[in-house]
Protein backbone atom coordinates (compact mmCIF):
# COMPACT_ATOMS: atom_id res chain seq x y z
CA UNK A 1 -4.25 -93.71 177.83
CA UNK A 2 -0.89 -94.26 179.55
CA UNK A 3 -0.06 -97.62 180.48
CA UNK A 4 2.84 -99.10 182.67
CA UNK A 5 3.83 -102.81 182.60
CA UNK A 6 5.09 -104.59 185.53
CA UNK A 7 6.79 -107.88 185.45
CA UNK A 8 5.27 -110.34 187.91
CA UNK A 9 7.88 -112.19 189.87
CA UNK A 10 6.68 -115.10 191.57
CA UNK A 11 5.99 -113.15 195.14
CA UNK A 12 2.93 -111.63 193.05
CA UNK A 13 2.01 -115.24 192.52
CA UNK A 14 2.20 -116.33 188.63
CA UNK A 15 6.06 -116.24 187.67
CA UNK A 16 6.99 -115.08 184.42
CA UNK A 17 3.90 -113.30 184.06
CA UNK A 18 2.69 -109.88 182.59
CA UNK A 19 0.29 -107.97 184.16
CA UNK A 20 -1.02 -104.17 182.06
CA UNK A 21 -2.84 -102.06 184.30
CA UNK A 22 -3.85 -98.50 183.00
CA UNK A 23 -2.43 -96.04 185.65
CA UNK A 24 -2.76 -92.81 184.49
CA UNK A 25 -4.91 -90.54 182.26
CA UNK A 26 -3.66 -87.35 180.50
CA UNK A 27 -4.53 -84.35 183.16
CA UNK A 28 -7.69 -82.11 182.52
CA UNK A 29 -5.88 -79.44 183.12
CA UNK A 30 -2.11 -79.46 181.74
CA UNK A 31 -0.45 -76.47 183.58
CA UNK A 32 0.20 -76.45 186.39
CA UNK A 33 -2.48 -74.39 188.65
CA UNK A 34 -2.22 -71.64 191.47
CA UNK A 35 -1.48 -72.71 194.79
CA UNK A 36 -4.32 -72.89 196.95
CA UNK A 37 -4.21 -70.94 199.88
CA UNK A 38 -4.51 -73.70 202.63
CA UNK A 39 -2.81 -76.76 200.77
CA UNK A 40 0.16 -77.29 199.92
CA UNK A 41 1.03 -77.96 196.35
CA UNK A 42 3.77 -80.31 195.34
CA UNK A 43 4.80 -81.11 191.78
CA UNK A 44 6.47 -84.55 191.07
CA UNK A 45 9.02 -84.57 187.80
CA UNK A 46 10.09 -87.27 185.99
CA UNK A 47 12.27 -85.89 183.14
CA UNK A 48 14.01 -89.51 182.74
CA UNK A 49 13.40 -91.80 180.22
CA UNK A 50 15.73 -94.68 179.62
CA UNK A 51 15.93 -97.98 180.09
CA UNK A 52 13.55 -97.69 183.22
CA UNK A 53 11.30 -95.90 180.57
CA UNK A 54 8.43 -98.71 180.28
CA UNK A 55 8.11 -98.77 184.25
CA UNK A 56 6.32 -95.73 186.13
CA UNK A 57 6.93 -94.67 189.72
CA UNK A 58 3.64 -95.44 191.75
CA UNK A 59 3.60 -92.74 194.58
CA UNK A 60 2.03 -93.34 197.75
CA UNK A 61 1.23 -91.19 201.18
CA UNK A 62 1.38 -93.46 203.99
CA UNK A 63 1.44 -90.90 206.35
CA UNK A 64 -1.94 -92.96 207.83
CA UNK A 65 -2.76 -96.20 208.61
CA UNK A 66 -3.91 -96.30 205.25
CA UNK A 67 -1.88 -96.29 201.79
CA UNK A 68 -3.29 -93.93 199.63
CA UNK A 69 -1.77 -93.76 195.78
CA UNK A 70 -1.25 -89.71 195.07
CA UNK A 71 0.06 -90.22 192.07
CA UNK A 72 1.97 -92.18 189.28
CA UNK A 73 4.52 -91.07 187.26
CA UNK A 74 5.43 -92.76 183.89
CA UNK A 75 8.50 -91.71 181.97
CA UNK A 76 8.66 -87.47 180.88
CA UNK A 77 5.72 -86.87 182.79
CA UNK A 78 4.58 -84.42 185.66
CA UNK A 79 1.75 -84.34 188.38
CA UNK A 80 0.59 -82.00 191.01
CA UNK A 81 -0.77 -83.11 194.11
CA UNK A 82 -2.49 -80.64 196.74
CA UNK A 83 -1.43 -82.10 200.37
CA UNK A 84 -3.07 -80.74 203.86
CA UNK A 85 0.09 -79.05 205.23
CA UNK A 86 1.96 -80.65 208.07
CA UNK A 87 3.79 -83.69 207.92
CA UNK A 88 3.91 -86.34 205.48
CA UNK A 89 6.04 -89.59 204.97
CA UNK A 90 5.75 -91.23 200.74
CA UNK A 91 6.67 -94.33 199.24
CA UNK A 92 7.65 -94.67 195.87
CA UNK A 93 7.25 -98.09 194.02
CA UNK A 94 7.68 -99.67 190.85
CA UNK A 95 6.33 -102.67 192.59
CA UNK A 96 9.14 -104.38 193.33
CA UNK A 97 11.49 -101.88 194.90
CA UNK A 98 10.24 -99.16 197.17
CA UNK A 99 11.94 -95.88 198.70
CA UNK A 100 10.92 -93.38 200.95
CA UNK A 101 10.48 -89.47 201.29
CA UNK A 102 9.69 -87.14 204.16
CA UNK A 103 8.66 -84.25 203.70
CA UNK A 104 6.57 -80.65 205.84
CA UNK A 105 5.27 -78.32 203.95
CA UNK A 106 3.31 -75.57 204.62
CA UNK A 107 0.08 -73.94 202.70
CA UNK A 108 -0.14 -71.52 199.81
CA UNK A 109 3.27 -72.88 198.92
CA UNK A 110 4.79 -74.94 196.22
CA UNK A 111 7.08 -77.47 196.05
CA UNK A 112 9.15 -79.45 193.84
CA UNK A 113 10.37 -83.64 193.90
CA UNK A 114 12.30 -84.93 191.61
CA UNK A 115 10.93 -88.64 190.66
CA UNK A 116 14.63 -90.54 190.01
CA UNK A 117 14.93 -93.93 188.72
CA UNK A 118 17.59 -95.97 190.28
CA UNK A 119 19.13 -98.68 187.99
CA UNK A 120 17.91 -102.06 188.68
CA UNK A 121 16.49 -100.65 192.39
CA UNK A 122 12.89 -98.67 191.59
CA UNK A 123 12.50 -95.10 191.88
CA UNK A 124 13.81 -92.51 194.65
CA UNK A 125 12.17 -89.46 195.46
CA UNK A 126 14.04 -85.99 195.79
CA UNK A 127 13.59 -83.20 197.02
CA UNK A 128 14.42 -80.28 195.43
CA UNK A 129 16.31 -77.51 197.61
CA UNK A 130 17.94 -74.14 197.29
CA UNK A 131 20.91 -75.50 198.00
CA UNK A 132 23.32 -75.39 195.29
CA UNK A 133 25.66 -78.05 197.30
CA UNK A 134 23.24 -80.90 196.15
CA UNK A 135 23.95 -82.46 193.13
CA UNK A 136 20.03 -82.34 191.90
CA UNK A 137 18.53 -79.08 193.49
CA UNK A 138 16.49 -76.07 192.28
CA UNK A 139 19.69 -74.23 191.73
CA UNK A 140 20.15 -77.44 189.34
CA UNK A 141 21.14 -76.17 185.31
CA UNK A 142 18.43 -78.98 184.27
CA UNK A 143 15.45 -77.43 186.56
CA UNK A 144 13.73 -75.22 184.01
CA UNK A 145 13.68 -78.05 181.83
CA UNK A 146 12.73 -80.18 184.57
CA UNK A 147 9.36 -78.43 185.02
CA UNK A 148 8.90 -77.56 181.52
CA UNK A 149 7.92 -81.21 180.88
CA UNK A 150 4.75 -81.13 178.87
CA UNK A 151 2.89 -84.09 179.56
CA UNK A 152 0.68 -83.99 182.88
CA UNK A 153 -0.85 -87.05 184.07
CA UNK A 154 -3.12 -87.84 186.71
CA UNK A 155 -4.00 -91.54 188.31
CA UNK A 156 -6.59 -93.15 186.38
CA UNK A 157 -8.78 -96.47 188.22
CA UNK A 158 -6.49 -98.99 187.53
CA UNK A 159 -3.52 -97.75 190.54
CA UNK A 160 -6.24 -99.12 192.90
CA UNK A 161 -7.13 -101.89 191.22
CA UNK A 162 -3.68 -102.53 190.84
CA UNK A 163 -2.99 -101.95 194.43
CA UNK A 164 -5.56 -103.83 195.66
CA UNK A 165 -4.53 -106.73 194.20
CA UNK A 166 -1.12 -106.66 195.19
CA UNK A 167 -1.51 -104.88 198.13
CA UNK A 168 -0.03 -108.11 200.27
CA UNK A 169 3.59 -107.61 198.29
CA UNK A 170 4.02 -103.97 197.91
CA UNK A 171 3.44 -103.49 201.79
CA UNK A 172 6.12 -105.64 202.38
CA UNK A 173 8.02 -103.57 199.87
CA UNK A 174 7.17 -100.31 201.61
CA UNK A 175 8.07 -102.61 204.85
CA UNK A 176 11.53 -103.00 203.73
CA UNK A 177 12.14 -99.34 202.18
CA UNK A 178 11.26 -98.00 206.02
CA UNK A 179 13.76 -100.34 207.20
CA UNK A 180 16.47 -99.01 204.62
CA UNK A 181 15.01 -95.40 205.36
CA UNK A 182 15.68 -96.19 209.31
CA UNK A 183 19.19 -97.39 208.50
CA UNK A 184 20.52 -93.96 207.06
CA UNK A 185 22.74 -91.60 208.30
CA UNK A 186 21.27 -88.09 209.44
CA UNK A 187 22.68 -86.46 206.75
CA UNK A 188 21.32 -88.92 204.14
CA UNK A 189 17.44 -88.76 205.68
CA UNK A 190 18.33 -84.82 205.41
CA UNK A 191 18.56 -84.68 202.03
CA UNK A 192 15.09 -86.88 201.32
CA UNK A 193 13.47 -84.45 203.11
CA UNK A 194 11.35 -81.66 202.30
CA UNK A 195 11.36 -78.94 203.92
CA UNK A 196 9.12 -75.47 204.64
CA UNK A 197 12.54 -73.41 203.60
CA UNK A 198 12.37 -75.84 200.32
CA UNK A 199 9.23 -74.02 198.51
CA UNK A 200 9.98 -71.93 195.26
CA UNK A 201 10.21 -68.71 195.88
CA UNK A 202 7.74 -65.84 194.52
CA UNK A 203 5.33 -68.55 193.74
C-alpha cells in the first residue's frame, strides 16, 4: 500500500503530532484506458519527487456543495479520473496548503494536469496546453516522460477517513486558496485553466 504522512500542526488539534493514513492503492488497471465516449478523462502526473517526496497531493472537486476527493497523488505516480463534462473548479491539498484549478472539458476527450509541488506552499495544479509559450505544456521536452510514469494509483478508504476528520481545517484551507485564486490577474487564472482546445490530440 502507499502511504502519505502529514505533520499535524496544532490547527488539526495535537501539535507535534503524526498522523499515517493509507491514501492510495496500486490501480487495477495500470494503463491508462480509452476515453469514454460521454466523460471526460483527465490524467493527473506527478513526475516529482524531492524533498516534497513523503507528502502526496490530495485532489478534490468542489465544483458542489460537497467536497469530493478524486484522487491523490503521491510522489512518481499517475491517476485517471472520468469527469461529467462541463465545468469543474479542484483543490489541491497537502493539508496544509491548498491551490486551485479550473478547468471545461468536454466528452470522449482526454486531458492532461500536471500535479506540481511548490516548495514549502503544497501542490499546484497545471494544466497542460498546446501552447509552447508556457513553461510546462504538452509541447513540454519532459511530457513523454511525464506520462510514461509507471506507477498508477487510485484512492484507497483512508482519503475519507482522513477527510472526515479534518474536514473543519482543510475547508478553511480550500477557503483561503479561493481567496488567493480570486486575487489573480486574468492572465494568471488563464493559465490554471483547462480548457476544451487543451485535450490531446488524436486521442
Amino acid at each position: 500500500m502507499l502511504r502519505i504522512i502529514l505533520a499535524c500542526v496544532l490547527s488539526f488539534a495535537v501539535a507535534g503530532c503524526v498522523t499515517t493514513f493509507v491514501f492510495n492503492q496500486p490501480a487495477e488497471i495500470n494503463t491508462v484506458q480509452d476515453v469514454s465516449i460521454d466523460k471526460a478523462q483527465v490524467v493527473f502526473l506527478r513526475p516529482s519527487k524531492g524533498v516534497m517526496g513523503a507528502f502526496a497531493a490530495i485532489v478534490f472537486d468542489i465544483t458542489k456543495s460537497n467536497n469530493e476527493i478524486i484522487g491523490v497523488a503521491p510522489a512518481e505516480s499517475k491517476f485517471v479520473v472520468n469527469l461529467t463534462p462541463g465545468e469543474h473548479r479542484l483543490f489541491a491539498t497537502n493539508g496544509l496548503q491548498g491551490h486551485i484549478m479550473d478547468m471545461k472539458v468536454e466528452s470522449g476527450k482526454r486531458y492532461y494536469v500536471l500535479v506540481r509541488p511548490i516548495y514549502g506552499n503544497g501542490f499546484q495544479l497545471t494544466p497542460l496546453k498546446h501552447n509552447a509559450a508556457f513553461d510546462l505544456s504538452q509541447k513540454s521536452p519532459e511530457f513523454p516522460l511525464w506520462k510514461s510514469q509507471p506507477v498508477m494509483v487510485e484512492k484507497a478508504a483512508g482519503a475519507d477517513e482522513w477527510y472526515a476528520k479534518f474536514k473543519d481545517n482543510v475547508d478553511k484551507v480550500k477557503l483561503s486558496a479561493i481567496k488567493v485564486w480570486n486575487e489573480k490577474s486574468d492572465e494568471q487564472r488563464a493559465q490554471l485553466t483547462l480548457l476544451p482546445d487543451d485535450a490531446e490530440k488524436n486521442n
